[in-house]
PDB file of N, CA and C in Angstrom:
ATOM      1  N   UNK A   1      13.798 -36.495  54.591  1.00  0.00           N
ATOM      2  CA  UNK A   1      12.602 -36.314  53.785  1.00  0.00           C
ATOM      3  C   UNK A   1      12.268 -34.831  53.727  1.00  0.00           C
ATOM      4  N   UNK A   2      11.692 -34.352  52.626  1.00  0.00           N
ATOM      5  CA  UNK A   2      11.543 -33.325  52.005  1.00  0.00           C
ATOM      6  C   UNK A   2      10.190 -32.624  52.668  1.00  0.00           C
ATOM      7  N   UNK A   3       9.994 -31.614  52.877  1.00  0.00           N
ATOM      8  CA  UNK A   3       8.400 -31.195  53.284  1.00  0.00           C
ATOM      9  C   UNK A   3       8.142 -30.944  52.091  1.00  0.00           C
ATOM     10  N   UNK A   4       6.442 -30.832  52.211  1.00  0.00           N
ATOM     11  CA  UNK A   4       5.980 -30.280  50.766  1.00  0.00           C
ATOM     12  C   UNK A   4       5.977 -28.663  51.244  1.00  0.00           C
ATOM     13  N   UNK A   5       5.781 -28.009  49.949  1.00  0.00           N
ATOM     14  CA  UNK A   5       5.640 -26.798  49.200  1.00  0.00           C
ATOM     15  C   UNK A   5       4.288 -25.952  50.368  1.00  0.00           C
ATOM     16  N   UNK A   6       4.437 -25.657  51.349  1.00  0.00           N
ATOM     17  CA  UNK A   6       3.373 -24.398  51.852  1.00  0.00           C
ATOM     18  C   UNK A   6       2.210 -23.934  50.484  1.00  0.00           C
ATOM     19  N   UNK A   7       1.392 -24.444  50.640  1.00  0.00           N
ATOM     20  CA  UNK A   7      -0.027 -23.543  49.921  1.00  0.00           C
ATOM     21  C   UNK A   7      -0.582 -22.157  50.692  1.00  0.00           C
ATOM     22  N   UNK A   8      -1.357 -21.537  49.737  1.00  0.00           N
ATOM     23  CA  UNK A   8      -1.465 -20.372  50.217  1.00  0.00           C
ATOM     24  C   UNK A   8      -2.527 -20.136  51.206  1.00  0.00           C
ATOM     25  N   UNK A   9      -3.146 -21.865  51.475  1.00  0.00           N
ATOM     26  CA  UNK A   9      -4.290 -21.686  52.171  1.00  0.00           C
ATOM     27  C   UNK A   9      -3.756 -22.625  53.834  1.00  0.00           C
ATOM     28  N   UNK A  10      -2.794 -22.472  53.505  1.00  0.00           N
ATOM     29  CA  UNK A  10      -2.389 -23.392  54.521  1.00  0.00           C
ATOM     30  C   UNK A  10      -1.589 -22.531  55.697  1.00  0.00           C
ATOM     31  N   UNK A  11      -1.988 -23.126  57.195  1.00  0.00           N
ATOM     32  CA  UNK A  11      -1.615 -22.437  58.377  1.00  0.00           C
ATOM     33  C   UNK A  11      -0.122 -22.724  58.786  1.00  0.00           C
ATOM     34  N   UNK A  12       1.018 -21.852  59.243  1.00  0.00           N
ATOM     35  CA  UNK A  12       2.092 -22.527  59.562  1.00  0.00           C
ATOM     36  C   UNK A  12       2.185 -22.384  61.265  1.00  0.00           C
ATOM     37  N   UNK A  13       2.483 -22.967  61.427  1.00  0.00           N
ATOM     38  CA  UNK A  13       2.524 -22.582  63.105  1.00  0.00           C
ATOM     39  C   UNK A  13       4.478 -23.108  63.707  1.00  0.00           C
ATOM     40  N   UNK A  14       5.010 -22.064  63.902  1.00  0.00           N
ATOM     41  CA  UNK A  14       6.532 -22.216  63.935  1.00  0.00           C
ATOM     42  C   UNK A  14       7.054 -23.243  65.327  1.00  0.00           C
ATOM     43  N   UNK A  15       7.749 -23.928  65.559  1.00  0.00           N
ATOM     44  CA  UNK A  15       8.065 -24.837  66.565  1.00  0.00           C
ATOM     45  C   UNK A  15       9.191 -23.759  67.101  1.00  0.00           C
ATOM     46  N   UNK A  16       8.724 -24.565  69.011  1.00  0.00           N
ATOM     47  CA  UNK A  16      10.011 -23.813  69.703  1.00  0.00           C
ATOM     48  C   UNK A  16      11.078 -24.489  69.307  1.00  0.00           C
ATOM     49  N   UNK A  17      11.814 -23.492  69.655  1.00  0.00           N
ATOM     50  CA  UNK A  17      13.504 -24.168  69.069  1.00  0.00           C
ATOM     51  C   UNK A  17      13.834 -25.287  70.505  1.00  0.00           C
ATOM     52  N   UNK A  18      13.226 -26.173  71.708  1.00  0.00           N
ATOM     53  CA  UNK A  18      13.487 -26.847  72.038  1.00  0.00           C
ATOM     54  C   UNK A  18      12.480 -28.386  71.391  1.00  0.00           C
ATOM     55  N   UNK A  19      11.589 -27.820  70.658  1.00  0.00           N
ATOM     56  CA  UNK A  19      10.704 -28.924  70.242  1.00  0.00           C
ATOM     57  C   UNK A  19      10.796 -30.150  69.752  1.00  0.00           C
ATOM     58  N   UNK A  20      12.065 -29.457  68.879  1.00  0.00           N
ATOM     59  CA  UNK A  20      12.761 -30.097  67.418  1.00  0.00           C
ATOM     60  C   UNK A  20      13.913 -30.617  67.832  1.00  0.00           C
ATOM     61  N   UNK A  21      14.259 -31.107  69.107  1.00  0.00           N
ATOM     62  CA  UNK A  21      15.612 -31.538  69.424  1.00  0.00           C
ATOM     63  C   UNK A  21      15.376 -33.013  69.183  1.00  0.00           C
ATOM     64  N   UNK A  22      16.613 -33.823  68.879  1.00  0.00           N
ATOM     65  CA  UNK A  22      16.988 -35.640  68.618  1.00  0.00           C
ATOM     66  C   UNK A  22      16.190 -36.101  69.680  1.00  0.00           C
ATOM     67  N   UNK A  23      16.383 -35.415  71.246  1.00  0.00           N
ATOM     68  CA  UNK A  23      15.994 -36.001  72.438  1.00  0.00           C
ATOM     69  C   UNK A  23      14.463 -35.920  72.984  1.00  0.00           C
ATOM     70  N   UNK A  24      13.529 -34.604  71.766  1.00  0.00           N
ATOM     71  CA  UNK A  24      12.550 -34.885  72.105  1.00  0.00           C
ATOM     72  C   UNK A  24      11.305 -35.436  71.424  1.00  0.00           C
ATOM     73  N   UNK A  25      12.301 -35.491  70.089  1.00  0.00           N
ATOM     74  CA  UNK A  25      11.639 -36.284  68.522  1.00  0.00           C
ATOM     75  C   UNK A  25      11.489 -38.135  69.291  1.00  0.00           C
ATOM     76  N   UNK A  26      12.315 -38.445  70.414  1.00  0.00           N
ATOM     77  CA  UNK A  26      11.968 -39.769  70.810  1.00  0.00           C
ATOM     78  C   UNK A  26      11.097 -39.743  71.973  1.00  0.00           C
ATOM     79  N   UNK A  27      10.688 -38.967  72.127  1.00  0.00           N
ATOM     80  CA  UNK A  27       9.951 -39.195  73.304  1.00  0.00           C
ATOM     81  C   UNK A  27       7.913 -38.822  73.327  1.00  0.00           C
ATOM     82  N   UNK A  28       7.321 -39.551  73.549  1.00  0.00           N
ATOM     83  CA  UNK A  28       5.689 -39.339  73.134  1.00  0.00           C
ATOM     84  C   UNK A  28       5.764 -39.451  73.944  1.00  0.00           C
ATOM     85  N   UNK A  29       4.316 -38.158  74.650  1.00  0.00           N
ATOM     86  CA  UNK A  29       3.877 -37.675  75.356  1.00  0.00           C
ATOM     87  C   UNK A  29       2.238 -37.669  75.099  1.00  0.00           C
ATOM     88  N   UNK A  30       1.704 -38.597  75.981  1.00  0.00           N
ATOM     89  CA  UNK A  30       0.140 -37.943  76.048  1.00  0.00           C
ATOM     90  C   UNK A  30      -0.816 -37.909  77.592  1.00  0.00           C
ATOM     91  N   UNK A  31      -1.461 -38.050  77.093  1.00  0.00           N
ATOM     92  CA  UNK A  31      -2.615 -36.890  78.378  1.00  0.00           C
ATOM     93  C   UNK A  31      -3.681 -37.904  78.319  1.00  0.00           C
ATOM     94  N   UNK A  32      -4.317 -38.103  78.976  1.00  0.00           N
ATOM     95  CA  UNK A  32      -5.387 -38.310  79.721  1.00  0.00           C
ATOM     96  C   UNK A  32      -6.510 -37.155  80.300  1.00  0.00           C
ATOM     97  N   UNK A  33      -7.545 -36.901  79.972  1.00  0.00           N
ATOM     98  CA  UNK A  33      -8.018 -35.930  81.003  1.00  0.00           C
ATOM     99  C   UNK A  33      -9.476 -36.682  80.721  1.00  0.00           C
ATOM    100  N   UNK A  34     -10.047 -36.359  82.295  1.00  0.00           N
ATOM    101  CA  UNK A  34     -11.265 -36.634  82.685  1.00  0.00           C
ATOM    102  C   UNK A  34     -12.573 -35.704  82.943  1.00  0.00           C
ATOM    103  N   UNK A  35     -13.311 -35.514  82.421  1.00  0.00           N
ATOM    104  CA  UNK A  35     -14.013 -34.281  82.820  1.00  0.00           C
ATOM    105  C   UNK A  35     -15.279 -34.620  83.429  1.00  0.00           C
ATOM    106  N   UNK A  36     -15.967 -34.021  84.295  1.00  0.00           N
ATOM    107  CA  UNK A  36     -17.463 -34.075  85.159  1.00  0.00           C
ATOM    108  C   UNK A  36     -18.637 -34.115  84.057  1.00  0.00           C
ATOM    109  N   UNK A  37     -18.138 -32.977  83.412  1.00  0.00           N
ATOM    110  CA  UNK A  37     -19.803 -32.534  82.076  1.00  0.00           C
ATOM    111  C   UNK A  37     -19.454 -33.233  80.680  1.00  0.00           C
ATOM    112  N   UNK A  38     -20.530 -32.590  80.021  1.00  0.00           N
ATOM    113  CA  UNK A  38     -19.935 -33.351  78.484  1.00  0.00           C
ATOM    114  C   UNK A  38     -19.509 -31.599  77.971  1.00  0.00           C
ATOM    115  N   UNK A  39     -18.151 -32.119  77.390  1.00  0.00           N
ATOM    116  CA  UNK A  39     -17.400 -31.033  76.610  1.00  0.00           C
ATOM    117  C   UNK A  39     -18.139 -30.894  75.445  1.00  0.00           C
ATOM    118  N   UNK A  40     -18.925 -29.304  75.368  1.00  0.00           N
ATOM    119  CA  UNK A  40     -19.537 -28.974  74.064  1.00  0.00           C
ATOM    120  C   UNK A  40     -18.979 -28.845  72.644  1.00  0.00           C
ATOM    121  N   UNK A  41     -18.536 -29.586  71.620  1.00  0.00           N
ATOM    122  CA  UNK A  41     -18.087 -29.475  70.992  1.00  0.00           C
ATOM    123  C   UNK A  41     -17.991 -27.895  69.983  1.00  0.00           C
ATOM    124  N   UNK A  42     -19.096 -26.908  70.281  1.00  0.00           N
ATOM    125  CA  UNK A  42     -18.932 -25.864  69.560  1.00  0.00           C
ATOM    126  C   UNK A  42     -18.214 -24.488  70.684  1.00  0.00           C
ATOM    127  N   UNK A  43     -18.387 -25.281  72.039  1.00  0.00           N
ATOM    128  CA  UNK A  43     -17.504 -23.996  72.937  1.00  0.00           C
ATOM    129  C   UNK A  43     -16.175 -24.433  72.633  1.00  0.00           C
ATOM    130  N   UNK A  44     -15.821 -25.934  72.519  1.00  0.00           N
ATOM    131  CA  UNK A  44     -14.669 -26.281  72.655  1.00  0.00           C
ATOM    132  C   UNK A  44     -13.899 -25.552  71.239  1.00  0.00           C
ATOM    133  N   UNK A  45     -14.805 -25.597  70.036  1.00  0.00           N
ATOM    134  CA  UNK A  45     -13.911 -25.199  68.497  1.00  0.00           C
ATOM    135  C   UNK A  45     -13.779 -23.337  68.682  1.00  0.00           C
ATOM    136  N   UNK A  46     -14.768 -22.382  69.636  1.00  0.00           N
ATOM    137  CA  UNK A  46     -14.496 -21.598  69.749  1.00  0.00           C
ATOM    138  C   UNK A  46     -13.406 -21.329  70.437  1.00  0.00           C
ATOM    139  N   UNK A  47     -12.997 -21.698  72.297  1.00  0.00           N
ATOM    140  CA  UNK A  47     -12.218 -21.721  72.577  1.00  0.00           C
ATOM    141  C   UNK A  47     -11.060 -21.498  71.907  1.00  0.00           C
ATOM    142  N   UNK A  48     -10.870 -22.695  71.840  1.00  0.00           N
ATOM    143  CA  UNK A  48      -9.211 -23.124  70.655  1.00  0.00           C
ATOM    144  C   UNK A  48      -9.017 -22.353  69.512  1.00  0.00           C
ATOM    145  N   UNK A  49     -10.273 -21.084  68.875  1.00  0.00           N
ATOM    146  CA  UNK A  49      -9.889 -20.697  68.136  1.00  0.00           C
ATOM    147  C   UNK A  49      -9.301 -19.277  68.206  1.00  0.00           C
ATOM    148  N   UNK A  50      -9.882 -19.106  69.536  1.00  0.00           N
ATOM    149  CA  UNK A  50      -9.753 -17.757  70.361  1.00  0.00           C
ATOM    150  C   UNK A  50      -8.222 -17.632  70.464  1.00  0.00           C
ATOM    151  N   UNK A  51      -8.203 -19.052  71.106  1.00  0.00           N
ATOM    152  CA  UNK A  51      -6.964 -19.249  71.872  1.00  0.00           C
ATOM    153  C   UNK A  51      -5.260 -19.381  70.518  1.00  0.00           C
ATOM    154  N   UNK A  52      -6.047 -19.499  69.598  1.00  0.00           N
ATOM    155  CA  UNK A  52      -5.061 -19.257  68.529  1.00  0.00           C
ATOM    156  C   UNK A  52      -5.085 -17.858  67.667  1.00  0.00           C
ATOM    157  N   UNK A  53      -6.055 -17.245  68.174  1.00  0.00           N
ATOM    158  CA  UNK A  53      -5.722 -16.027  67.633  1.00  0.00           C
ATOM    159  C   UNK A  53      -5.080 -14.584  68.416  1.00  0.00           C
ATOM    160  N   UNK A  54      -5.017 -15.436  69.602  1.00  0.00           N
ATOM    161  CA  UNK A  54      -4.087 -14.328  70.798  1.00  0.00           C
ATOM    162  C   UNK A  54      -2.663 -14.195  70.432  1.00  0.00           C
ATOM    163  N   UNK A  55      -2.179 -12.970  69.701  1.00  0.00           N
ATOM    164  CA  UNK A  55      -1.354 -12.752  69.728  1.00  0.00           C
ATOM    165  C   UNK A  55      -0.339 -13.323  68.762  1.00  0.00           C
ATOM    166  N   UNK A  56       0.747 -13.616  69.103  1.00  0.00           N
ATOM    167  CA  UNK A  56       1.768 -14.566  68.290  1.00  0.00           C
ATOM    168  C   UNK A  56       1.930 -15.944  68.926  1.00  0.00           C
ATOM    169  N   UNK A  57       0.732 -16.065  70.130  1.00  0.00           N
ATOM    170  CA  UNK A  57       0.740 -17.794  70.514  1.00  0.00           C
ATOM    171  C   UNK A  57      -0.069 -18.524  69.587  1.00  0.00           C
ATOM    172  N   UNK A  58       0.557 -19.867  69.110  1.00  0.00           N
ATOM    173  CA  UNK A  58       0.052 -20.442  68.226  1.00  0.00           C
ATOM    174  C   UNK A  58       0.499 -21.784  68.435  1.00  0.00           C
ATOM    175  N   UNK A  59       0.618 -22.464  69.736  1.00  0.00           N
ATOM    176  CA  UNK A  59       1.408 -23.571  70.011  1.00  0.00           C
ATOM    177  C   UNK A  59       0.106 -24.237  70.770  1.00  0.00           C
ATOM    178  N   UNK A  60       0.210 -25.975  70.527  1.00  0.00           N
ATOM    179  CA  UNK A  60      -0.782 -26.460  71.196  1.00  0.00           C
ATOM    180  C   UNK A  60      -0.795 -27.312  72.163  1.00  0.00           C
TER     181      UNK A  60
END
């Protein structure tokens, strides 16, 4: 299957070259996490946005 066409408003974020392997396209992975407080939803969108603008890290 074909990707679509990149728009000009649209973010690309490049995969490690182990990401994309046969062996790890079968395998799902998730998380669980528990926290004490309630996670603020506007520290949390800053955070993550911080955290994507460091540099050339852009992986999540």
């Amino acid at each position: 299957q074909k990707s679509p066409a990149a728009g000009e408003s649209d973010d690309i974020y490049p995969l490690h070259m182990l990401d994309d392997t046969k062996t790890y396209r079968d395998i799902v992975v998730t998380w669980t996490l528990r926290f004490n407080d309630v996670l603020g939803a506007d520290n949390l969108y800053t955070s993550l946005s911080k955290l994507l603008e460091m540099g050339d890290w852009k992986k999540l």
